[in-house]
C-alpha atoms as a PDB file:
ATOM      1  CA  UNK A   1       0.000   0.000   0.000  1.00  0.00           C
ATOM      2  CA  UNK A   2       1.292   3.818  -0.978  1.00  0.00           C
ATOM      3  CA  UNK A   3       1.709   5.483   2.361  1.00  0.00           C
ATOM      4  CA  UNK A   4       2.484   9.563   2.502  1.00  0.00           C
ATOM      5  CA  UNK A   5       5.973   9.190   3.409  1.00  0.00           C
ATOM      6  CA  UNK A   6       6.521   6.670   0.446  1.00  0.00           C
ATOM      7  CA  UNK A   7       5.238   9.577  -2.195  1.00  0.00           C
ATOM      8  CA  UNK A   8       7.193  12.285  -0.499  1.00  0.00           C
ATOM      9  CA  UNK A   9      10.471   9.641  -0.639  1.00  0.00           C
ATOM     10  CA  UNK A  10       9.726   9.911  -4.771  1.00  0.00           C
ATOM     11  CA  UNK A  11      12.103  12.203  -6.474  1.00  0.00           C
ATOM     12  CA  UNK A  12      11.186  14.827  -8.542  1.00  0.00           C
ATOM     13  CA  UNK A  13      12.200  13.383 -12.057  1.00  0.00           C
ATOM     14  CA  UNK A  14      10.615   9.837 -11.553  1.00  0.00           C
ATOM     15  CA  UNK A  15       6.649  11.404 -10.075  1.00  0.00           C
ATOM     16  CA  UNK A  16       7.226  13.810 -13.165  1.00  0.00           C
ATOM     17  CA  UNK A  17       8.283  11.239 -15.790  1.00  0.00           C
ATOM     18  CA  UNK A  18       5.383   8.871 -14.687  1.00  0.00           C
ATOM     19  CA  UNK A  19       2.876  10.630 -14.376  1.00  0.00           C
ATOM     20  CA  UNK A  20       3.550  12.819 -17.820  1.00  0.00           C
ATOM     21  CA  UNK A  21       4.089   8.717 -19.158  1.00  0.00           C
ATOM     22  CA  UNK A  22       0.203   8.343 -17.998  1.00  0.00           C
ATOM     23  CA  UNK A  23      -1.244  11.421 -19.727  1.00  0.00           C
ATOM     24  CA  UNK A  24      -0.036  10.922 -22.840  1.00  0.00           C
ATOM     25  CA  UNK A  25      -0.067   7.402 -23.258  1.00  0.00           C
ATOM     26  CA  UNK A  26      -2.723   6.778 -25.996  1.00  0.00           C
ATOM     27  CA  UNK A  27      -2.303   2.851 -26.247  1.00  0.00           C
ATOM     28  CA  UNK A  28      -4.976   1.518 -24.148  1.00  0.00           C
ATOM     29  CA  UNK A  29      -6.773   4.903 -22.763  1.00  0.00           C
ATOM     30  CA  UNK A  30      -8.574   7.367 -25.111  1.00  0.00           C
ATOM     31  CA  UNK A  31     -10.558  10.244 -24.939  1.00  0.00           C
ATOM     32  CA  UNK A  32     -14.248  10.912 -25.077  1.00  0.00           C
ATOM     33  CA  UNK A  33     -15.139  10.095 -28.939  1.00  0.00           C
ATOM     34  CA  UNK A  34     -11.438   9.446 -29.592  1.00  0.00           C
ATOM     35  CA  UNK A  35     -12.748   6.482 -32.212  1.00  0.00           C
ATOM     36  CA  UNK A  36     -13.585   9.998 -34.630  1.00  0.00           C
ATOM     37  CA  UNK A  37     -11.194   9.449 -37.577  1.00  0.00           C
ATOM     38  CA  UNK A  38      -8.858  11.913 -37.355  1.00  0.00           C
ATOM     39  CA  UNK A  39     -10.100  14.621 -39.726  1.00  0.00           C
ATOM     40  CA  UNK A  40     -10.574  18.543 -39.284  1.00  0.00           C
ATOM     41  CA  UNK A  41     -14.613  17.648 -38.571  1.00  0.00           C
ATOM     42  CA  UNK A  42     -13.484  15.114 -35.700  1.00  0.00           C
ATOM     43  CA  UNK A  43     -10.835  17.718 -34.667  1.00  0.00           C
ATOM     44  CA  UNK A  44     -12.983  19.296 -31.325  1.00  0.00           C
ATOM     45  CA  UNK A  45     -12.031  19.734 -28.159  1.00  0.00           C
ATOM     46  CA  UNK A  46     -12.907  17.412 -25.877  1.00  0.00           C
ATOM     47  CA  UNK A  47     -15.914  18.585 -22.844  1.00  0.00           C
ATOM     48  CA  UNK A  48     -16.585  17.509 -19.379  1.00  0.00           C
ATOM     49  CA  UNK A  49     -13.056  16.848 -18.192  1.00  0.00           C
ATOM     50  CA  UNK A  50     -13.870  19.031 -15.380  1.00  0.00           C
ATOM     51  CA  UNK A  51     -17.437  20.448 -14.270  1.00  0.00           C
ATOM     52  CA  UNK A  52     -15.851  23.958 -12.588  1.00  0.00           C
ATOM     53  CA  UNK A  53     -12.969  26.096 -12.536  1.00  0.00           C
ATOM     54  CA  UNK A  54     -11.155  24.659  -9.358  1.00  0.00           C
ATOM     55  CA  UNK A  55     -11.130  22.153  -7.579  1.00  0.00           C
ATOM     56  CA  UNK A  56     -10.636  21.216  -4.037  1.00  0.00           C
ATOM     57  CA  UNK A  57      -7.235  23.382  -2.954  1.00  0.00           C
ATOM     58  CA  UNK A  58      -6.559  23.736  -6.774  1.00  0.00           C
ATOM     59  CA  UNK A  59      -7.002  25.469 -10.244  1.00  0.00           C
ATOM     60  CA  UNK A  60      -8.311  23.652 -13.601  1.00  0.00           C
ATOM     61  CA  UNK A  61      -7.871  23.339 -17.105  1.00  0.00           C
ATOM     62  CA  UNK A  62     -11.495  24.572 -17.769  1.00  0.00           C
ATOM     63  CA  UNK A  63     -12.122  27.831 -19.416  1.00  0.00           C
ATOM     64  CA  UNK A  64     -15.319  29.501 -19.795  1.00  0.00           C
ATOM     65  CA  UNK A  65     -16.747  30.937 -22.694  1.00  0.00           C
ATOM     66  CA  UNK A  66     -16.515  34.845 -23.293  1.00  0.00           C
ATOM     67  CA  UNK A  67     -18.336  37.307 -21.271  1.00  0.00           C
ATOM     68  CA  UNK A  68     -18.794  34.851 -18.342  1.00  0.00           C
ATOM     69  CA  UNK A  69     -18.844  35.254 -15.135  1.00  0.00           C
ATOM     70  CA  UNK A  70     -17.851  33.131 -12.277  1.00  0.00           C
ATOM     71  CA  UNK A  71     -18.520  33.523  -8.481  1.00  0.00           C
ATOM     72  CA  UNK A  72     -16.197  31.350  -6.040  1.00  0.00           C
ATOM     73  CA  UNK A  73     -16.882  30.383  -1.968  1.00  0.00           C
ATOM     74  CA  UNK A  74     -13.867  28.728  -0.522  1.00  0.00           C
ATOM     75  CA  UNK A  75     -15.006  27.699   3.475  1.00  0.00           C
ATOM     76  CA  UNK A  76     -12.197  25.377   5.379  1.00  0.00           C
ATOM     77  CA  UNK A  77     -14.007  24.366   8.562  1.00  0.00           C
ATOM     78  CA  UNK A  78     -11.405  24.390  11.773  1.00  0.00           C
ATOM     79  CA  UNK A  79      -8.896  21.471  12.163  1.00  0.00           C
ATOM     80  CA  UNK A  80     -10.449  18.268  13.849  1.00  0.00           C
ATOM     81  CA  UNK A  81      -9.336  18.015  17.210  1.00  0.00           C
ATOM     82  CA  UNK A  82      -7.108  14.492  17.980  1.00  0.00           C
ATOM     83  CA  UNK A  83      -9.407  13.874  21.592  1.00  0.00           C
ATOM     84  CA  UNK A  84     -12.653  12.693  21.980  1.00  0.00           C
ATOM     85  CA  UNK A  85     -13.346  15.615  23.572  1.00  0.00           C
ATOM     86  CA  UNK A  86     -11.851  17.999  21.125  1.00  0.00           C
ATOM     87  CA  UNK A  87     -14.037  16.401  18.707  1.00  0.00           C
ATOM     88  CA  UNK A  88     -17.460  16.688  20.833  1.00  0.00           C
ATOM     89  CA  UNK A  89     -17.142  20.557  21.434  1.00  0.00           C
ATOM     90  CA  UNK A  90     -15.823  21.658  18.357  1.00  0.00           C
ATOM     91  CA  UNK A  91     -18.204  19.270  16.341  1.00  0.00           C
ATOM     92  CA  UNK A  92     -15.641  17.944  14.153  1.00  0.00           C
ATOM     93  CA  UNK A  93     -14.098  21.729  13.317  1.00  0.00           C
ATOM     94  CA  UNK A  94     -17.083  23.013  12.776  1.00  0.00           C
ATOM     95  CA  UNK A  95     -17.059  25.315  15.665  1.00  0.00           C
ATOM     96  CA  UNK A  96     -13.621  26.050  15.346  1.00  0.00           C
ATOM     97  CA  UNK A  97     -12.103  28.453  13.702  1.00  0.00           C
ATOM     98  CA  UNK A  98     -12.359  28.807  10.283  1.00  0.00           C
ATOM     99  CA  UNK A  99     -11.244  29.919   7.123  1.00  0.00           C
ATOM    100  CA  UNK A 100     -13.165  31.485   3.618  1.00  0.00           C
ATOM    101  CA  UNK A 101     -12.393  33.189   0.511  1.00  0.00           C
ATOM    102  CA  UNK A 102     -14.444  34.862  -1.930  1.00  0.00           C
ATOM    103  CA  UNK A 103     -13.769  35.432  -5.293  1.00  0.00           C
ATOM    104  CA  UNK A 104     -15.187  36.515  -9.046  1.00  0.00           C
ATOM    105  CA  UNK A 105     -13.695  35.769 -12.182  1.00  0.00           C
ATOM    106  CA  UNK A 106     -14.574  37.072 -15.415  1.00  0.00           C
ATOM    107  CA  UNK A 107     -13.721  35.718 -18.896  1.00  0.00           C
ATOM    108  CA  UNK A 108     -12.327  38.075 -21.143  1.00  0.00           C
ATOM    109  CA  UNK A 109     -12.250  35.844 -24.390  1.00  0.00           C
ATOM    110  CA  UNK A 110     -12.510  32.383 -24.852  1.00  0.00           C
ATOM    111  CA  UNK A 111      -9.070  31.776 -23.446  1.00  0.00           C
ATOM    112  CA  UNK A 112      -8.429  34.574 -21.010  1.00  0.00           C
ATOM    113  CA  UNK A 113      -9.912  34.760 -17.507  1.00  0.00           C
ATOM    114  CA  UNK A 114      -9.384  37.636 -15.227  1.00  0.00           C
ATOM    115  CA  UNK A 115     -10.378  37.272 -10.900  1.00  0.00           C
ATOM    116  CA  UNK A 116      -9.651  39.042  -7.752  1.00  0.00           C
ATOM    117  CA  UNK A 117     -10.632  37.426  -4.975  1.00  0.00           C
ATOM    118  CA  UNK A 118     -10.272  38.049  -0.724  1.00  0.00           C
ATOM    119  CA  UNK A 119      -9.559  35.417   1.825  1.00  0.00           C
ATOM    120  CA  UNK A 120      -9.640  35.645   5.982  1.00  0.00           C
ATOM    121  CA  UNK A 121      -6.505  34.297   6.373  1.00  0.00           C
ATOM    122  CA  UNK A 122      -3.482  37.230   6.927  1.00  0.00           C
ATOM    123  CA  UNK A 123      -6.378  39.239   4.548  1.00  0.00           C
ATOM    124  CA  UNK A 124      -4.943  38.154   1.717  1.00  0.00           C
ATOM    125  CA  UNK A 125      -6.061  40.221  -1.148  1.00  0.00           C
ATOM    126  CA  UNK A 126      -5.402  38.469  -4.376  1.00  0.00           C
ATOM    127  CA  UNK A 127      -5.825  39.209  -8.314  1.00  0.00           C
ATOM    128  CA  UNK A 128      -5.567  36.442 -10.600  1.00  0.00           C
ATOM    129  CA  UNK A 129      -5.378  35.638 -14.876  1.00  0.00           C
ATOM    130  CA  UNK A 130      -5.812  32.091 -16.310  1.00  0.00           C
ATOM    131  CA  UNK A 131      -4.963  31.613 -20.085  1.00  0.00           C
ATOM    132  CA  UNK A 132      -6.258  28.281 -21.959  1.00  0.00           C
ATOM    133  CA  UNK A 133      -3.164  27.427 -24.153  1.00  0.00           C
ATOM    134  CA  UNK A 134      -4.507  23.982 -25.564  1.00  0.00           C
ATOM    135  CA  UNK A 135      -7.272  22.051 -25.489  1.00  0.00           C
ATOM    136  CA  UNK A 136      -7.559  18.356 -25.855  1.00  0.00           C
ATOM    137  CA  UNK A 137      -9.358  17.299 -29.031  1.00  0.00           C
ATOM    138  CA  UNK A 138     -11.554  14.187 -29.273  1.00  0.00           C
ATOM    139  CA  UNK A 139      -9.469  12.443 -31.947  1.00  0.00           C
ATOM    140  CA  UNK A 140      -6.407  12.721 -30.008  1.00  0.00           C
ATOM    141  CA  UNK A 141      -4.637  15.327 -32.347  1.00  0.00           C
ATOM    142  CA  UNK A 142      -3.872  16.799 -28.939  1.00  0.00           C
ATOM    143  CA  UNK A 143      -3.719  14.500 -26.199  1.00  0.00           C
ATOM    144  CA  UNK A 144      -4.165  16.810 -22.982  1.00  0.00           C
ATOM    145  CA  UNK A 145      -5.354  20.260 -22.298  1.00  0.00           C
ATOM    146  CA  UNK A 146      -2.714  22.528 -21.370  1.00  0.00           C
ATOM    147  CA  UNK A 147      -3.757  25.995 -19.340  1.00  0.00           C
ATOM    148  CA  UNK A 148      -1.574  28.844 -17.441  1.00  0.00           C
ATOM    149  CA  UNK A 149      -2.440  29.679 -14.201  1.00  0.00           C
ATOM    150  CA  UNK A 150      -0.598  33.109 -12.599  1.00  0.00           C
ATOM    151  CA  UNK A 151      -1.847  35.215  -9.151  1.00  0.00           C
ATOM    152  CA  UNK A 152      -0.200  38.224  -7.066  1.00  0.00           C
ATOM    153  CA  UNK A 153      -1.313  38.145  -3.404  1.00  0.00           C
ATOM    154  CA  UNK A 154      -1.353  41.034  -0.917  1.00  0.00           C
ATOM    155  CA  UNK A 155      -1.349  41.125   2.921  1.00  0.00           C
ATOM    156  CA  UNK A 156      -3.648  43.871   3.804  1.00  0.00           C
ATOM    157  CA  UNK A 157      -2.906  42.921   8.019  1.00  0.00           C
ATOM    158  CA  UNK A 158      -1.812  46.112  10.272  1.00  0.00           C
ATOM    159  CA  UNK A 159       1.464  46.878   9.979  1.00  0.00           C
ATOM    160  CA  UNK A 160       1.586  47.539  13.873  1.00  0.00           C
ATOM    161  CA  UNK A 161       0.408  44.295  14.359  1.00  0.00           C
ATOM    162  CA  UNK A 162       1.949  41.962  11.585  1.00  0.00           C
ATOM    163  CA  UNK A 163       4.872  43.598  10.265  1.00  0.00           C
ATOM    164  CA  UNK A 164       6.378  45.895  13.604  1.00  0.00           C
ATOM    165  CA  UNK A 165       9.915  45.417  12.336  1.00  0.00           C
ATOM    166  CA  UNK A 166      12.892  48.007  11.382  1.00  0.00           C
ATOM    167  CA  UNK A 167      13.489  46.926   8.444  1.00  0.00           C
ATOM    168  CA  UNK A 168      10.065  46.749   6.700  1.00  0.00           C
ATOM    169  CA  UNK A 169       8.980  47.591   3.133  1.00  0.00           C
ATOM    170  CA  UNK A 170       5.640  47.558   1.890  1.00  0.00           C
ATOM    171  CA  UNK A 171       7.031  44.769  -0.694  1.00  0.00           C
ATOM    172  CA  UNK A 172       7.043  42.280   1.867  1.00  0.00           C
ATOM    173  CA  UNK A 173       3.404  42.005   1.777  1.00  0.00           C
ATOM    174  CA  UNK A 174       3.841  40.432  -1.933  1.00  0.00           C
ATOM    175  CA  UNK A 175       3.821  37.083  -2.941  1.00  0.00           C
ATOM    176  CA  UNK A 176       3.271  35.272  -6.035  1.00  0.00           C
ATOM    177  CA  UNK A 177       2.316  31.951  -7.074  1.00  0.00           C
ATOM    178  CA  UNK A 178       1.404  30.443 -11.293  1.00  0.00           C
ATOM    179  CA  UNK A 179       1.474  26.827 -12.336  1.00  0.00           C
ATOM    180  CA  UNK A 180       1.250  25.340 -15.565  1.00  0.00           C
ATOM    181  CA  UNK A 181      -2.075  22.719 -15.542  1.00  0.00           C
ATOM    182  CA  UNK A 182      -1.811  19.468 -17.673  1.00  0.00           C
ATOM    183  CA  UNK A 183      -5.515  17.646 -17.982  1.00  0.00           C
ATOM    184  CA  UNK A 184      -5.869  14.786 -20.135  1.00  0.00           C
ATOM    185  CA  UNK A 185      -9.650  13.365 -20.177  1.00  0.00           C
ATOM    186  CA  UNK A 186      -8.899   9.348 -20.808  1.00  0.00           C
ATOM    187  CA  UNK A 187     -12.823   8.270 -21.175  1.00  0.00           C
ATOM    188  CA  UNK A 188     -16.037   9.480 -19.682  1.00  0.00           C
ATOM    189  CA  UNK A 189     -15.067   8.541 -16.248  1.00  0.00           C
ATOM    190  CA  UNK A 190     -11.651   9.950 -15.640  1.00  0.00           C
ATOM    191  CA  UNK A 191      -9.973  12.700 -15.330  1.00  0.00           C
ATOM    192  CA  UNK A 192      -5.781  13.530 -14.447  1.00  0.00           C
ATOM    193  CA  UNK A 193      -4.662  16.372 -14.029  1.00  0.00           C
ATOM    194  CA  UNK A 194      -0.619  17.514 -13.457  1.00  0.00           C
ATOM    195  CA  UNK A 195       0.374  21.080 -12.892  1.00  0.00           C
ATOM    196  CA  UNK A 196       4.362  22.076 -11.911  1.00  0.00           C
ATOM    197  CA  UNK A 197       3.638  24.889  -9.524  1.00  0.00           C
ATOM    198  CA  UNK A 198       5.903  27.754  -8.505  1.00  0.00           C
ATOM    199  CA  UNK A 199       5.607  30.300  -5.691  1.00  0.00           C
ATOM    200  CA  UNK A 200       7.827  33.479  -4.440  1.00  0.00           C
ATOM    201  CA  UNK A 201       7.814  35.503  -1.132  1.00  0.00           C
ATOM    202  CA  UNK A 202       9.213  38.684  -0.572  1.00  0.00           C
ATOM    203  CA  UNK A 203       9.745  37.750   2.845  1.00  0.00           C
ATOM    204  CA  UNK A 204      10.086  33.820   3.519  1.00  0.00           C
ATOM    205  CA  UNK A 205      10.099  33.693   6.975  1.00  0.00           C
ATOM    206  CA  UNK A 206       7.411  35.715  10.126  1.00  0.00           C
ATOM    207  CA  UNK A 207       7.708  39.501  10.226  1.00  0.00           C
ATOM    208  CA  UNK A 208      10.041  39.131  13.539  1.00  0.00           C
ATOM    209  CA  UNK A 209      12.447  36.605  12.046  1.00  0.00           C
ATOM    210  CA  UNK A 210      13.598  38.871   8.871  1.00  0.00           C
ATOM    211  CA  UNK A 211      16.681  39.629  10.018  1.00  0.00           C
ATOM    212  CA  UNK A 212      17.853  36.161  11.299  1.00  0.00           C
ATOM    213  CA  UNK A 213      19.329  33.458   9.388  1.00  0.00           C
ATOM    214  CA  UNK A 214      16.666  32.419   6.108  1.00  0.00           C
ATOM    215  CA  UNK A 215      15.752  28.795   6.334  1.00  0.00           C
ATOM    216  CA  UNK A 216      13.274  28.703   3.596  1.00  0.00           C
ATOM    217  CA  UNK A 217      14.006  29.907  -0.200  1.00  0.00           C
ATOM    218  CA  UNK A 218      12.298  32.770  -1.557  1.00  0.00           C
ATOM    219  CA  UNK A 219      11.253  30.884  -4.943  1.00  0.00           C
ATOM    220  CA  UNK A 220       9.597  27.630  -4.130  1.00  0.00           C
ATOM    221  CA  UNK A 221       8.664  24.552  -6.861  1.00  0.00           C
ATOM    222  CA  UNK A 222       6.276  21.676  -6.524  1.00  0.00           C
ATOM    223  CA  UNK A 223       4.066  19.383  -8.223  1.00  0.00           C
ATOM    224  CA  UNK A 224       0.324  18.913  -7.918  1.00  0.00           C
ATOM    225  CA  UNK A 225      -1.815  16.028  -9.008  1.00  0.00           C
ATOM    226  CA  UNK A 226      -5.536  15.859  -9.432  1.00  0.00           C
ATOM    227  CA  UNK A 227      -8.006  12.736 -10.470  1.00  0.00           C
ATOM    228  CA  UNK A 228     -12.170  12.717 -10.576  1.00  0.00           C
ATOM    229  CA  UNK A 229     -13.404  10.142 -11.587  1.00  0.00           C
ATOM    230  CA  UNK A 230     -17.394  10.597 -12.791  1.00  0.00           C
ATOM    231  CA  UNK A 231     -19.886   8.627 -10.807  1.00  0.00           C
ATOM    232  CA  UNK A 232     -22.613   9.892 -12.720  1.00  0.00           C
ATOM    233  CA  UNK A 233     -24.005  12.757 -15.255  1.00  0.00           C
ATOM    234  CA  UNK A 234     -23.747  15.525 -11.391  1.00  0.00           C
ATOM    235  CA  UNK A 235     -21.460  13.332  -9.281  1.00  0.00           C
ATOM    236  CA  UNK A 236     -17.736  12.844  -9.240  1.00  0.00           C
ATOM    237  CA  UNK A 237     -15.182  12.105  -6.724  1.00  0.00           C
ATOM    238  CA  UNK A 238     -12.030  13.261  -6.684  1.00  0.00           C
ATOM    239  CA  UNK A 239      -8.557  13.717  -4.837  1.00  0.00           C
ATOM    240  CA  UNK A 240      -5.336  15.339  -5.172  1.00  0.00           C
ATOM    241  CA  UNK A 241      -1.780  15.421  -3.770  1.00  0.00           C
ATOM    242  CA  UNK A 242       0.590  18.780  -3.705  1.00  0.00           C
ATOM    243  CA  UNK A 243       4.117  18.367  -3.055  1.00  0.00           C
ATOM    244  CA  UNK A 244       6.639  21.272  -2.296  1.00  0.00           C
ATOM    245  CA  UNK A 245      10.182  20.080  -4.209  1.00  0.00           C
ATOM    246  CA  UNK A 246      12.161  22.816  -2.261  1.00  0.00           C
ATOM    247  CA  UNK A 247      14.629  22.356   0.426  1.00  0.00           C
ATOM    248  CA  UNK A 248      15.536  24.349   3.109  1.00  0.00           C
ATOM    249  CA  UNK A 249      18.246  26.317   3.244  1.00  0.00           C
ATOM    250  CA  UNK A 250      19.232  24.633   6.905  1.00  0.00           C
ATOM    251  CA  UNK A 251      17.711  22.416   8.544  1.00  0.00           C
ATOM    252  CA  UNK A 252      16.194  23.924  11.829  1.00  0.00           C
ATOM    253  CA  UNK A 253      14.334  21.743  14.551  1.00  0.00           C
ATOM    254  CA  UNK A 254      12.225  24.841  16.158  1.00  0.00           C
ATOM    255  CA  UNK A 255      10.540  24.643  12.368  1.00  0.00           C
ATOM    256  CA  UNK A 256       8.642  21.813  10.084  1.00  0.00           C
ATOM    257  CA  UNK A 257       9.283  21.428   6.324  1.00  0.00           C
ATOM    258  CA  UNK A 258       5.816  21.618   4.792  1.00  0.00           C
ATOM    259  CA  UNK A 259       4.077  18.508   4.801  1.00  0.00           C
ATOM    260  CA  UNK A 260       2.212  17.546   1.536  1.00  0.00           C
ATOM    261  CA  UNK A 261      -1.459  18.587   0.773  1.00  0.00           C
ATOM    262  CA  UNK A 262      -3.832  15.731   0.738  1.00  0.00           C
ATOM    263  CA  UNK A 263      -7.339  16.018   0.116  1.00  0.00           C
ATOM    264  CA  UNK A 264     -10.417  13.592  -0.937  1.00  0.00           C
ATOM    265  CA  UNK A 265     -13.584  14.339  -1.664  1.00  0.00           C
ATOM    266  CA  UNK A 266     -16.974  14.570  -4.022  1.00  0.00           C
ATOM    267  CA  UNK A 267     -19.107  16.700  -6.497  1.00  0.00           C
ATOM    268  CA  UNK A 268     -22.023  17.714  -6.958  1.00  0.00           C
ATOM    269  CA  UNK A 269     -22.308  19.785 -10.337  1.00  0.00           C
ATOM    270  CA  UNK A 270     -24.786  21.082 -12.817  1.00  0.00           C
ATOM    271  CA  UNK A 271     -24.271  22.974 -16.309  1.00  0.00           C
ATOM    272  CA  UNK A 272     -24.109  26.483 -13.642  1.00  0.00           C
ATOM    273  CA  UNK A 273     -22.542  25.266 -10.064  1.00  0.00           C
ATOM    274  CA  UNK A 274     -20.643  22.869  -8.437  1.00  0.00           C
ATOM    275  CA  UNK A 275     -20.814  22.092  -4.759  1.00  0.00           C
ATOM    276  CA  UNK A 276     -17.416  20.483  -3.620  1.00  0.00           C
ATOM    277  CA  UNK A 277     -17.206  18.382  -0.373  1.00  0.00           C
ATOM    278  CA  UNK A 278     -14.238  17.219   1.074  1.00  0.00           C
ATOM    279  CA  UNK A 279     -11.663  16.333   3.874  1.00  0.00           C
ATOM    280  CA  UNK A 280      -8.166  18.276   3.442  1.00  0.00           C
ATOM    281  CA  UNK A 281      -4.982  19.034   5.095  1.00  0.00           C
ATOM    282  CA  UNK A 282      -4.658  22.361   3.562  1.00  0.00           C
ATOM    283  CA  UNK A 283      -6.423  25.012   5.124  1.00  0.00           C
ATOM    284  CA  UNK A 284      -4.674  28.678   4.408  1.00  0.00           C
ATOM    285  CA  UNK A 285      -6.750  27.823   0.572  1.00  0.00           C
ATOM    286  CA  UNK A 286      -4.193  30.525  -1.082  1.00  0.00           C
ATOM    287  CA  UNK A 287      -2.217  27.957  -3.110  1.00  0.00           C
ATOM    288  CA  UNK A 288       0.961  29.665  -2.110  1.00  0.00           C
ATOM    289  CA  UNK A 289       0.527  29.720   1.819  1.00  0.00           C
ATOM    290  CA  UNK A 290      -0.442  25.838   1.283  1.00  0.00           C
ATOM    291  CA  UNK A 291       2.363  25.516  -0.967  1.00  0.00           C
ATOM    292  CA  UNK A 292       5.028  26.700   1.476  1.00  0.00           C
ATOM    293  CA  UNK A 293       4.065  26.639   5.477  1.00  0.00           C
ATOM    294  CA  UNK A 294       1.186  23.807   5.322  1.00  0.00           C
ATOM    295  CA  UNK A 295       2.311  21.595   8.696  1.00  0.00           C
ATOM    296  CA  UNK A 296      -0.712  19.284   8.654  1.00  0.00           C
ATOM    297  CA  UNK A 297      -0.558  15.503   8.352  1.00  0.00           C
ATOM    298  CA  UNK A 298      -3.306  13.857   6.583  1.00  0.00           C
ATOM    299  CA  UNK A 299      -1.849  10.865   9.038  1.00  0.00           C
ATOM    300  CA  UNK A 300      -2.074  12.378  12.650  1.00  0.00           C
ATOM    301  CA  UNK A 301      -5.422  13.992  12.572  1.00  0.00           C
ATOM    302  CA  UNK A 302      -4.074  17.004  10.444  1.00  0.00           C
ATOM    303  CA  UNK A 303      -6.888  17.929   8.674  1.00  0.00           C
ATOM    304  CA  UNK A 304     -10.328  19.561   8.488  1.00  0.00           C
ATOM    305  CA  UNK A 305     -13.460  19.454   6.334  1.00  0.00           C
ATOM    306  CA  UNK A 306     -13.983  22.237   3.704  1.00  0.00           C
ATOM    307  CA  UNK A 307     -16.249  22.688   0.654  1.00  0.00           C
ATOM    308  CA  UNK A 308     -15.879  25.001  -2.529  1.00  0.00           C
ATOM    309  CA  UNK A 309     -19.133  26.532  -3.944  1.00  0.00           C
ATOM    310  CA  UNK A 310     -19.176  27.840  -8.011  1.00  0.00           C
ATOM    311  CA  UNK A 311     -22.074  29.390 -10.013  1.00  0.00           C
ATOM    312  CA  UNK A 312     -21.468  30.389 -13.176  1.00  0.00           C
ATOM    313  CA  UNK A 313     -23.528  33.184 -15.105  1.00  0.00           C
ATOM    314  CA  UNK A 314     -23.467  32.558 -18.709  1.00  0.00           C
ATOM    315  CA  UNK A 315     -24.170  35.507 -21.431  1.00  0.00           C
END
């Protein structure tokens, strides 16, 4: 059985190699209608890979038509307490406390989306811009759907309270995070998606520590994967696994590397929402706080349940 600590002993070339091996194998997995001869009529790109724009602590290779708009509610419910009684008066996180983000995007062309969105945690203000760059077409003239994903986040906290240090600039409440998404569609029940990811902080480590020794980098790389597999024509379920590839500078035993992001789930969608439910590790929801200073184990009670809410308002 594939434990956590067995995928994060996987180097970086091999999880790449295999799992780019898997999307564009052809030989024994096809797309939807991928049995079209291969002529400029059969030449379309292939729909229903994925049913919204994210999903669970991630992005997607979907792109909406122009002039629509979507509205986005991230919740993470508090983490589940490891004691019975933990559990019984929090109610399973519920009571705890929480995290949310709201966000619109808005679809400039075909293959451009624009969002800002604002999330609880630090009051992280973030604008966003998602570009379709391929689609995957039904007879396999282009095997996977390939879309950039880019965002710029900014802490709005007090500076009296979050950033009371000598040598502050307002620059150190940037930080940045894009990926590259890689979906391929194999038949009418699954769905992989692989996306390199890349983040960068002004300031790596807490507003007091700036002028001690850095233990983290400023750029950090990792590797997400994403599966949903289709139950039926509104219900999917899903799961994906983030990975930060970046060492440390030093090692330091007062701080934990990031763990990796786990988190399973199900969908329920229609043509103009999807309703997301699921358990996850990863509950700062900007990709790049996740990314870099998630500490939760998915294997000692490190997670909480969360849910994602879409509607989408067509032209």
């Amino acid at each position: 059985m594939i434990t956590i600590n067995k995928l994060q002993s996987l180097s970086f070339k091999a999880l790449v190699t295999f799992v780019f091996a898997v999307l564009f194998s052809t030989s024994y997995s096809f797309a939807q209608e991928s049995t079209t001869p291969a002529t400029d009529e059969g030449n379309k790109p292939v729909s229903g890979a994925f049913n919204s724009g994210i999903f669970l602590e991630n992005q997607t290779t979907l792109m909406y038509p122009k002039k629509t708009v979507e509205v986005v509610i991230n919740h993470r419910f508090g983490k589940i307490a490891t004691d019975g009684v933990g559990n019984f008066k929090d109610l399973f996180g519920i009571y705890a406390p929480s995290n949310i983000r709201m966000g619109i995007n808005y679809s400039v062309t075909n293959k451009l989306q624009l969002g800002i969105g604002t999330t609880k945690y630090n009051k992280q203000q973030d604008f966003n811009a998602k570009y379709g760059i391929f689609e995957q077409t039904t007879n396999n003239a282009f095997p996977v759907s390939v879309t950039a994903f880019a965002s710029i986040y900014y802490d709005a906290r007090e500076k009296a309270t979050s950033f009371d240090y000598a040598n502050f600039s307002e620059s150190h409440r940037f930080s940045y995070f894009s990926e590259l998404l890689i979906s391929r569609k194999f038949n009418d029940f699954l769905t992989i998606q692989v996306a390199p990811t890349w983040a960068h902080f002004n300031v790596t480590e807490s507003a007091s520590d700036t002028s001690s020794v850095r233990l983290r980098r400023n750029d950090q790389f990792g590797l997400s994967v994403v599966a949903k597999i289709k139950c039926s024509e509104t219900i999917a379920l899903f799961c994906e696994f983030d990975k930060n590839l970046t060492p440390y500078y030093r090692k330091d035993a007062k701080i934990n590397e990031p763990k990796p992001n786990l988190a399973i789930g199900i969908e329920n969608s229609t043509a103009a929402h999807s309703f997301q439910l699921f358990i996850t590790t990863a509950e700062a929801i900007t990709y790049q706080h996740n990314m870099v200073y998630n500490t939760n184990d998915f294997l000692h009670s490190g997670f909480m349940f969360g849910f994602n809410i879409t509607r989408v308002f067509y032209k």
